[in-house]
PDB file of N, CA and C in Angstrom:
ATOM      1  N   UNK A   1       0.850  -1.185   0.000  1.00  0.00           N
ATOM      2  CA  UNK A   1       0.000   0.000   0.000  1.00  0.00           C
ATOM      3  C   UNK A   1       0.886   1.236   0.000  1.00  0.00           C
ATOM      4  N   UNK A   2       0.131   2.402  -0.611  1.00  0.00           N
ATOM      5  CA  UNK A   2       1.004   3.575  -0.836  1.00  0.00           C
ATOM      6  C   UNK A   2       1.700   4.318   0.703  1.00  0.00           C
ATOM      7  N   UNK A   3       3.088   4.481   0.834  1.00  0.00           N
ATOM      8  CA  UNK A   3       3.056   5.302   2.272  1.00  0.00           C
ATOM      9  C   UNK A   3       2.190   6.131   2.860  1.00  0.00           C
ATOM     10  N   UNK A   4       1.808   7.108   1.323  1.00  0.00           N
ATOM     11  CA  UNK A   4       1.049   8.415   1.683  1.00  0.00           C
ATOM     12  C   UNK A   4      -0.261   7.893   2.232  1.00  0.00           C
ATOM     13  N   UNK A   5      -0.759   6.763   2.201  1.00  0.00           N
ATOM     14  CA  UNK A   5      -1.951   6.299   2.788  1.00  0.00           C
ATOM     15  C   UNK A   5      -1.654   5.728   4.505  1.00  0.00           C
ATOM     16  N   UNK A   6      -0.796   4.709   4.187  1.00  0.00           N
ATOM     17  CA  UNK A   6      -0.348   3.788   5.362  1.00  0.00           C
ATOM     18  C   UNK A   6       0.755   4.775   6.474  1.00  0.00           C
ATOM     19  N   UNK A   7       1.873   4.901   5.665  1.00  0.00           N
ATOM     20  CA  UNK A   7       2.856   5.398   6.540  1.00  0.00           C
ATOM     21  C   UNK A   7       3.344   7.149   6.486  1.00  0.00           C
ATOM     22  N   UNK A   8       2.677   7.568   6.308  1.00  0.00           N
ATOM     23  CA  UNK A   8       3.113   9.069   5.226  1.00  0.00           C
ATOM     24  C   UNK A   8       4.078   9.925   6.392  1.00  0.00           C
ATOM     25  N   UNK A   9       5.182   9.769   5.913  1.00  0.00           N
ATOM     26  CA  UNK A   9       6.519  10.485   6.785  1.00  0.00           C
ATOM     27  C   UNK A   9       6.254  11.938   7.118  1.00  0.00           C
ATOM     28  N   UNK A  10       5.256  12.616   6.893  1.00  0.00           N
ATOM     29  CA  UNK A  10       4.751  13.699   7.415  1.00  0.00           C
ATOM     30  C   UNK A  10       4.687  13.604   9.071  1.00  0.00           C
ATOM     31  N   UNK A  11       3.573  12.461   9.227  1.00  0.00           N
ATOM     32  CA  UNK A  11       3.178  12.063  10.700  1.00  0.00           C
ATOM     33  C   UNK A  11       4.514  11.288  11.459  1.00  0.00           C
ATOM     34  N   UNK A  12       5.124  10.931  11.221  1.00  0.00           N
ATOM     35  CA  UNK A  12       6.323  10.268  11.920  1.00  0.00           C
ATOM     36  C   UNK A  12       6.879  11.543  13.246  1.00  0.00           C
ATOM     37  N   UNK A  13       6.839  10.822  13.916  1.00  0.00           N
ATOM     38  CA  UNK A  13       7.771  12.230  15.161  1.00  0.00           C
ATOM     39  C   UNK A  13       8.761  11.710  16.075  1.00  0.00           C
ATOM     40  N   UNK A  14       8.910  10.519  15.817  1.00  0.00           N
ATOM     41  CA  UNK A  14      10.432  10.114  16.583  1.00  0.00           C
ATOM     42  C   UNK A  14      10.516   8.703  15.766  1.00  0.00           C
ATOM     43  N   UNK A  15      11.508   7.666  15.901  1.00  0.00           N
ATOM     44  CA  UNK A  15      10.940   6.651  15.310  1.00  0.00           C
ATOM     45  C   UNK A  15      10.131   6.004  16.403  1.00  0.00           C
ATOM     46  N   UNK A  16       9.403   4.907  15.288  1.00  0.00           N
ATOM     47  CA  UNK A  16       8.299   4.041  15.669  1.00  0.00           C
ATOM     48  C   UNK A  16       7.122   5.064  16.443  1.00  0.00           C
ATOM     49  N   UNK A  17       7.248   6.108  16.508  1.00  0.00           N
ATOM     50  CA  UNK A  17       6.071   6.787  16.844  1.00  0.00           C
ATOM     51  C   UNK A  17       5.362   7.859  15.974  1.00  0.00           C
ATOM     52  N   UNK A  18       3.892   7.646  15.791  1.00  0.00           N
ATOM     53  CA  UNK A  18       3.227   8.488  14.958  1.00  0.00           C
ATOM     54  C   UNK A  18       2.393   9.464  16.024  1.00  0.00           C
ATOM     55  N   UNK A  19       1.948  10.582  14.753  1.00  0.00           N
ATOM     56  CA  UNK A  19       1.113  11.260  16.152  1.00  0.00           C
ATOM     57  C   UNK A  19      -0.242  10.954  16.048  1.00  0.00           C
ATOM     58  N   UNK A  20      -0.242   9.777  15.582  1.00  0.00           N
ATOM     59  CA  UNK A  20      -1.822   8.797  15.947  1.00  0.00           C
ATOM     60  C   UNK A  20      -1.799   8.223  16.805  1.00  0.00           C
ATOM     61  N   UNK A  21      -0.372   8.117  17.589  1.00  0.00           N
ATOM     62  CA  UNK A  21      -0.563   7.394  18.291  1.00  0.00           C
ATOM     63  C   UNK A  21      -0.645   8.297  19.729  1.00  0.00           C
ATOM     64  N   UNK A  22       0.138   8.926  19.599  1.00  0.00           N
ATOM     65  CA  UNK A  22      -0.140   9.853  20.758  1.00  0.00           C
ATOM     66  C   UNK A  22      -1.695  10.433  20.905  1.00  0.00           C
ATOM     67  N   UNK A  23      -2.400  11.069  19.433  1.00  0.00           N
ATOM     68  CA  UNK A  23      -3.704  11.098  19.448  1.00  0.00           C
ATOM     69  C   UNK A  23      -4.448  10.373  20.500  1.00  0.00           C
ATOM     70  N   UNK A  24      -4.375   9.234  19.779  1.00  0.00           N
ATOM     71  CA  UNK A  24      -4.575   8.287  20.553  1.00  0.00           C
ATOM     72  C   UNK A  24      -4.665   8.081  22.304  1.00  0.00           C
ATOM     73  N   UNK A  25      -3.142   7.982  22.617  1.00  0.00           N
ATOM     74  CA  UNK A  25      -2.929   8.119  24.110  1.00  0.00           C
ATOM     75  C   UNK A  25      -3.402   9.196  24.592  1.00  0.00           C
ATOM     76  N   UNK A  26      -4.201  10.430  24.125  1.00  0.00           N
ATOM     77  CA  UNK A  26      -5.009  11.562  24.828  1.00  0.00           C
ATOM     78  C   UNK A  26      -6.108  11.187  24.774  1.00  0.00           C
ATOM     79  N   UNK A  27      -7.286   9.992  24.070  1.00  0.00           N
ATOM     80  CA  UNK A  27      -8.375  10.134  24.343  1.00  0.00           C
ATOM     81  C   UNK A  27      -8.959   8.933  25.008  1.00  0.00           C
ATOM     82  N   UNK A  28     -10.478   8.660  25.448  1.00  0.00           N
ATOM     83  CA  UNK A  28     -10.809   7.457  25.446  1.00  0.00           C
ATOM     84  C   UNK A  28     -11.181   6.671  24.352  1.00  0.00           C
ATOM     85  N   UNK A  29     -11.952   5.329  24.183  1.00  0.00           N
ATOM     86  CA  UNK A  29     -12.047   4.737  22.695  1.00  0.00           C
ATOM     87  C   UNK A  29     -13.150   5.447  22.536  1.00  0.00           C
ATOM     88  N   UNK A  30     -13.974   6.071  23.391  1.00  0.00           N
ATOM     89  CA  UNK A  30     -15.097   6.334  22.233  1.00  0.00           C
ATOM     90  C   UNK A  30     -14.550   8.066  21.350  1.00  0.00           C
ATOM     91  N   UNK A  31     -14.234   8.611  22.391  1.00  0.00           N
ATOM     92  CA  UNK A  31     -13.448   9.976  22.016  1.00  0.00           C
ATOM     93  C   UNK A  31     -12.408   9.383  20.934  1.00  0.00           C
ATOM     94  N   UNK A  32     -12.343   8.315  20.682  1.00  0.00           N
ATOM     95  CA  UNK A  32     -10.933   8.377  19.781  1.00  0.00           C
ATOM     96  C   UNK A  32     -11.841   7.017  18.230  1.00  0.00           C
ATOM     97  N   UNK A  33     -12.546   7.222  18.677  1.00  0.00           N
ATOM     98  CA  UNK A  33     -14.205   5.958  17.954  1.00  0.00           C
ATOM     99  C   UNK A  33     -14.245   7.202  16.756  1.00  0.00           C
ATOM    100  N   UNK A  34     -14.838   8.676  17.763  1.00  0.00           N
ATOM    101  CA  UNK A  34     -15.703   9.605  16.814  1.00  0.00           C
ATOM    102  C   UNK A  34     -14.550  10.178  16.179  1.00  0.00           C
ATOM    103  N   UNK A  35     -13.257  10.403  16.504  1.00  0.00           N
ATOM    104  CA  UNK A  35     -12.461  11.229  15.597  1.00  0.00           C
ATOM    105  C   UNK A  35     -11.585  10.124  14.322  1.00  0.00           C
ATOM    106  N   UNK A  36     -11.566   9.020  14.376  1.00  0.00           N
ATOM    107  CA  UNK A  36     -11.433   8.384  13.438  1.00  0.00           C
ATOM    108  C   UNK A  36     -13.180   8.310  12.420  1.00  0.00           C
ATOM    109  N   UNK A  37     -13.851   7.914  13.534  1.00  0.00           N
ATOM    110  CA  UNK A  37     -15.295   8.143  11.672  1.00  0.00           C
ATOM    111  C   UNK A  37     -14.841   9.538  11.508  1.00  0.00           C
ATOM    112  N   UNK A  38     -14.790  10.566  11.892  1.00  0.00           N
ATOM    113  CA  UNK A  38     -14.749  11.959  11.663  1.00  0.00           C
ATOM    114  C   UNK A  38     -14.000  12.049  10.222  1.00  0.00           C
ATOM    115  N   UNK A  39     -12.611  11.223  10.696  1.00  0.00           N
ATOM    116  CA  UNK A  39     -11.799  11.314   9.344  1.00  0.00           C
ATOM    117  C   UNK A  39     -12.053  10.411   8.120  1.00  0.00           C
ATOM    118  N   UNK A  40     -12.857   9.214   8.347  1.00  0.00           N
ATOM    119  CA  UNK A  40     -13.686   8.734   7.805  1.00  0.00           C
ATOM    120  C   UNK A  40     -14.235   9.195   6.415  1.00  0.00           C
ATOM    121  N   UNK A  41     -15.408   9.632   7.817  1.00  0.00           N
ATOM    122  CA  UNK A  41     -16.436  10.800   6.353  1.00  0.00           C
ATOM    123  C   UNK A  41     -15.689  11.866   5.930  1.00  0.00           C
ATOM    124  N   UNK A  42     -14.362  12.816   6.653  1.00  0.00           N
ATOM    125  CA  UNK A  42     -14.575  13.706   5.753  1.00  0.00           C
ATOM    126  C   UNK A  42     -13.818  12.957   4.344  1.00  0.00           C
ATOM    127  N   UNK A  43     -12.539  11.845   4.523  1.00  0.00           N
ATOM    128  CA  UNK A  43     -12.112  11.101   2.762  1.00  0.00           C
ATOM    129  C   UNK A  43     -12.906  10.662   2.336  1.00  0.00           C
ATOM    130  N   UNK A  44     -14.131   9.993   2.667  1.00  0.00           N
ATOM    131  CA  UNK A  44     -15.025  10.017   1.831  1.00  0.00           C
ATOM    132  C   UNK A  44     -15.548  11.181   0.983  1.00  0.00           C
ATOM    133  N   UNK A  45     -16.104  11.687   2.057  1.00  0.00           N
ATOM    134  CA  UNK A  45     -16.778  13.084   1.362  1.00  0.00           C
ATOM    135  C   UNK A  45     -16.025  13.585   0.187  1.00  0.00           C
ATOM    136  N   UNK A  46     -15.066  13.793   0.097  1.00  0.00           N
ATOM    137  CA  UNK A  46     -13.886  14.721  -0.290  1.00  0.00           C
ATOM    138  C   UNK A  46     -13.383  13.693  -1.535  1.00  0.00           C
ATOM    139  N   UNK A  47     -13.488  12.686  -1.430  1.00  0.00           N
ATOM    140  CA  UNK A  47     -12.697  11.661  -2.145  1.00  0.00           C
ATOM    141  C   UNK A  47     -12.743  12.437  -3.997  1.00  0.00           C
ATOM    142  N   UNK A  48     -11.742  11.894  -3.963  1.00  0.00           N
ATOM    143  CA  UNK A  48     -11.283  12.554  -5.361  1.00  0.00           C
ATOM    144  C   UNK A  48     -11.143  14.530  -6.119  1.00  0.00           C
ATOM    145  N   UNK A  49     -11.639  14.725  -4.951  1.00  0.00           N
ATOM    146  CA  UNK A  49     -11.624  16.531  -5.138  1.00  0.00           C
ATOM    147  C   UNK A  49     -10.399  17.159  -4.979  1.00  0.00           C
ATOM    148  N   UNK A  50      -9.309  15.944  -3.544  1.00  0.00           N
ATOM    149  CA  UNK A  50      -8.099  17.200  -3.240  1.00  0.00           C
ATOM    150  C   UNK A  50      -6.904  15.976  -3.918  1.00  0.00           C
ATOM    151  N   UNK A  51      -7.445  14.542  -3.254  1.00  0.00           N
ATOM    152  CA  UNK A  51      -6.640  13.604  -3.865  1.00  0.00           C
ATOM    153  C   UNK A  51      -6.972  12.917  -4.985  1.00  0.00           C
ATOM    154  N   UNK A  52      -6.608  11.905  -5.582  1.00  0.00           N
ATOM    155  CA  UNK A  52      -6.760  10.965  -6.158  1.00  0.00           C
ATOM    156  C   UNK A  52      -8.189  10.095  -5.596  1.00  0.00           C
ATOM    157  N   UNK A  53      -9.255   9.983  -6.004  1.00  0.00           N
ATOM    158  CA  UNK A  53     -10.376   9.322  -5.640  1.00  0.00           C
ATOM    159  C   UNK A  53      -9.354   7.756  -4.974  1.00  0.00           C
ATOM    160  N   UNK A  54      -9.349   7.091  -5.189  1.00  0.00           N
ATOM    161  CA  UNK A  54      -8.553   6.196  -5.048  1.00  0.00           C
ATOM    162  C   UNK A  54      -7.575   5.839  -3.886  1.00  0.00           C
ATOM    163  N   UNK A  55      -6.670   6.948  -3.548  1.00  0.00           N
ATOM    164  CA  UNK A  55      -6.465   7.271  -2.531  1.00  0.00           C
ATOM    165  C   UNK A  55      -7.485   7.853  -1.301  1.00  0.00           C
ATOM    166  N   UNK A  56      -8.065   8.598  -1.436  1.00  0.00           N
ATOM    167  CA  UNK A  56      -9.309   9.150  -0.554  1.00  0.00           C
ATOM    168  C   UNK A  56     -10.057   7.991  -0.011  1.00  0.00           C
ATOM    169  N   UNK A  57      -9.856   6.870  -0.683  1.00  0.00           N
ATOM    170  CA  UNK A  57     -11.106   5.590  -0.424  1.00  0.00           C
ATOM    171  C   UNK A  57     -10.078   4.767   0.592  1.00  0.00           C
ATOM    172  N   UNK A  58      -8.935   4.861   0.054  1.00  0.00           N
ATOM    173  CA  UNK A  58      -7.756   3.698   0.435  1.00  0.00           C
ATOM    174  C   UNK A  58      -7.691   4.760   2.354  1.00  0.00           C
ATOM    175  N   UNK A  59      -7.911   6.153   2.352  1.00  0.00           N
ATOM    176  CA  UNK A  59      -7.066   6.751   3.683  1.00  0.00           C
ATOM    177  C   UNK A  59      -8.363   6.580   4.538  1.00  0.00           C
ATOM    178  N   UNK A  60      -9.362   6.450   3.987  1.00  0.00           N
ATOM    179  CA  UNK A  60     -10.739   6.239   4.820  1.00  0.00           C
ATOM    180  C   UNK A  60     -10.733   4.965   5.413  1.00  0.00           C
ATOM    181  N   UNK A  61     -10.329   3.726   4.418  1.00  0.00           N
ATOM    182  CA  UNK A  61     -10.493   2.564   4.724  1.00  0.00           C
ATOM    183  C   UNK A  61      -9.151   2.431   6.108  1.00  0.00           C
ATOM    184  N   UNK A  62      -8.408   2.931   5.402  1.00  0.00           N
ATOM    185  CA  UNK A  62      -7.158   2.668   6.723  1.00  0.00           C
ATOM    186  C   UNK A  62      -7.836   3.108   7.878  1.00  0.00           C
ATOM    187  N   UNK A  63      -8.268   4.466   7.840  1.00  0.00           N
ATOM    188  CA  UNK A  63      -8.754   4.724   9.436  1.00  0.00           C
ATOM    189  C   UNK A  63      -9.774   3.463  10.652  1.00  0.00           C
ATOM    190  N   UNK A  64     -10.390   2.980   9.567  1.00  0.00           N
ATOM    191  CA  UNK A  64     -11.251   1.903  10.026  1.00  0.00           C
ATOM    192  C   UNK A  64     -10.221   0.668  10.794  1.00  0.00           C
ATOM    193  N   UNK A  65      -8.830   0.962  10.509  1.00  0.00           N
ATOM    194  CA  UNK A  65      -8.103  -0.344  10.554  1.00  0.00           C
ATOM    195  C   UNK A  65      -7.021   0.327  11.551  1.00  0.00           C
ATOM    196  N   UNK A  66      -6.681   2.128  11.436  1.00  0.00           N
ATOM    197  CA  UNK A  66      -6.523   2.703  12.640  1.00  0.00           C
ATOM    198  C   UNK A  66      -6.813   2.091  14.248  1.00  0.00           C
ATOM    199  N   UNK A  67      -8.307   2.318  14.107  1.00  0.00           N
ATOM    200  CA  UNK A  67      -9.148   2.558  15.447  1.00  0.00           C
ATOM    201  C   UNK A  67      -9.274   1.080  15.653  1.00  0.00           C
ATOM    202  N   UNK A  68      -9.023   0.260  15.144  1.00  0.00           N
ATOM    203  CA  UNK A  68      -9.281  -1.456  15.714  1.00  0.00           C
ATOM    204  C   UNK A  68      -7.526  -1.562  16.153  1.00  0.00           C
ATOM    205  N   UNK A  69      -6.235  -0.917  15.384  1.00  0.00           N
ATOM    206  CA  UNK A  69      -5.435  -1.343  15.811  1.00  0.00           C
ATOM    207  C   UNK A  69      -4.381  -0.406  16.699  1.00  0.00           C
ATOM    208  N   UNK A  70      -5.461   1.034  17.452  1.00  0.00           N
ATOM    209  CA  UNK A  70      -4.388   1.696  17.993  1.00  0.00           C
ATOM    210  C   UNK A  70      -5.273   1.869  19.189  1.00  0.00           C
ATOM    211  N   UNK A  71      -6.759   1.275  19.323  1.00  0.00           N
ATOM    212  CA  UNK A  71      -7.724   1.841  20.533  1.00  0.00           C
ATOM    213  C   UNK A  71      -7.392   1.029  21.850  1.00  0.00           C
ATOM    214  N   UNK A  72      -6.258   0.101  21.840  1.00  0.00           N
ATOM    215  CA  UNK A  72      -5.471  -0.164  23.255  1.00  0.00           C
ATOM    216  C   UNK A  72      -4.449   0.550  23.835  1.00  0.00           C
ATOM    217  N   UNK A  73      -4.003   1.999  22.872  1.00  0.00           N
ATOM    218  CA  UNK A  73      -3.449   3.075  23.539  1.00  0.00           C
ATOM    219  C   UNK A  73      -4.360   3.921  24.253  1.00  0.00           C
ATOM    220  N   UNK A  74      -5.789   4.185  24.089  1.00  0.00           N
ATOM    221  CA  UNK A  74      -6.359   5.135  24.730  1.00  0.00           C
ATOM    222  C   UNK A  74      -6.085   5.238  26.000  1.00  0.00           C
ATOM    223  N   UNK A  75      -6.683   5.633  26.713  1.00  0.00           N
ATOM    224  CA  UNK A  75      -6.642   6.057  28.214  1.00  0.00           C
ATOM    225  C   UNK A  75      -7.192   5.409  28.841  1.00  0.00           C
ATOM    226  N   UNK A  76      -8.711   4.909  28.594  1.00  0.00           N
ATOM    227  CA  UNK A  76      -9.177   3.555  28.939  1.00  0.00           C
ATOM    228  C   UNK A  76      -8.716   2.218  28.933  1.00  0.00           C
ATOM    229  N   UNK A  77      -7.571   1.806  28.291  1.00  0.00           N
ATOM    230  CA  UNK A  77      -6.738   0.947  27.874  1.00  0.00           C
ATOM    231  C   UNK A  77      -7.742   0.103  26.605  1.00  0.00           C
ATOM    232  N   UNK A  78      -8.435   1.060  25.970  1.00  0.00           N
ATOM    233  CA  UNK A  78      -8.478   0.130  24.617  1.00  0.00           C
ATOM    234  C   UNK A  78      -9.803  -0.723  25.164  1.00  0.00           C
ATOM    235  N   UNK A  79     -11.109  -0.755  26.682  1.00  0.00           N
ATOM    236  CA  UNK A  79     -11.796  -1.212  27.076  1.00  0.00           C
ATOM    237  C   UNK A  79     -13.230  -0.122  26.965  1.00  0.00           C
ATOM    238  N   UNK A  80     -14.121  -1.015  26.103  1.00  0.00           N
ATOM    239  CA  UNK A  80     -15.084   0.021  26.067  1.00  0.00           C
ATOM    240  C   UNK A  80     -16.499  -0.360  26.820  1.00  0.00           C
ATOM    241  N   UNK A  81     -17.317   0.477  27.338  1.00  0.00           N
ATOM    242  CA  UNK A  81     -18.564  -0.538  28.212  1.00  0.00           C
ATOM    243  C   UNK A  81     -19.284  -1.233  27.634  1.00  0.00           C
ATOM    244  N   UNK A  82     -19.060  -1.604  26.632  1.00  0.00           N
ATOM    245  CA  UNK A  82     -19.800  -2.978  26.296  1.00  0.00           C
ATOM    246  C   UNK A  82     -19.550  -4.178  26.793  1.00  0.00           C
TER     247      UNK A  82
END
């Protein structure tokens, strides 16, 4: 998969750390639930207007794969009341 989707060296801030992940370590899962759909809909929405349609679909889908694989950093430890 393309970096600019998966790994995009923009977000990198030390190695092995992104600032998703720190994101992350500031919220709980549901606080950190709504700001991944957030980013969600807006590549959807947006898809193909600023990027490549294609890409826009691919950075949406990642987020979905974000929040299943970074919501054991939250603050809650990744435990939601269900």
């Amino acid at each position: 998969m393309n970096n600019n989707v998966k790994n995009p060296k923009h977000y990198q801030i030390i190695s092995g750390v992104e600032s998703i992940d720190i994101i992350a370590r500031c919220m709980t899962v549901e606080q950190f639930s709504g700001f991944c759909l957030g980013n969600i809909l807006k590549y959807r929405i947006r898809a193909g207007k600023k990027d490549a349609l294609e890409q826009d679909i691919a950075k949406a889908n990642e987020y979905e794969n974000i929040f299943e694989n970074k919501k054991r950093l939250c603050v809650d430890g990744g435990v939601d009341d269900e």
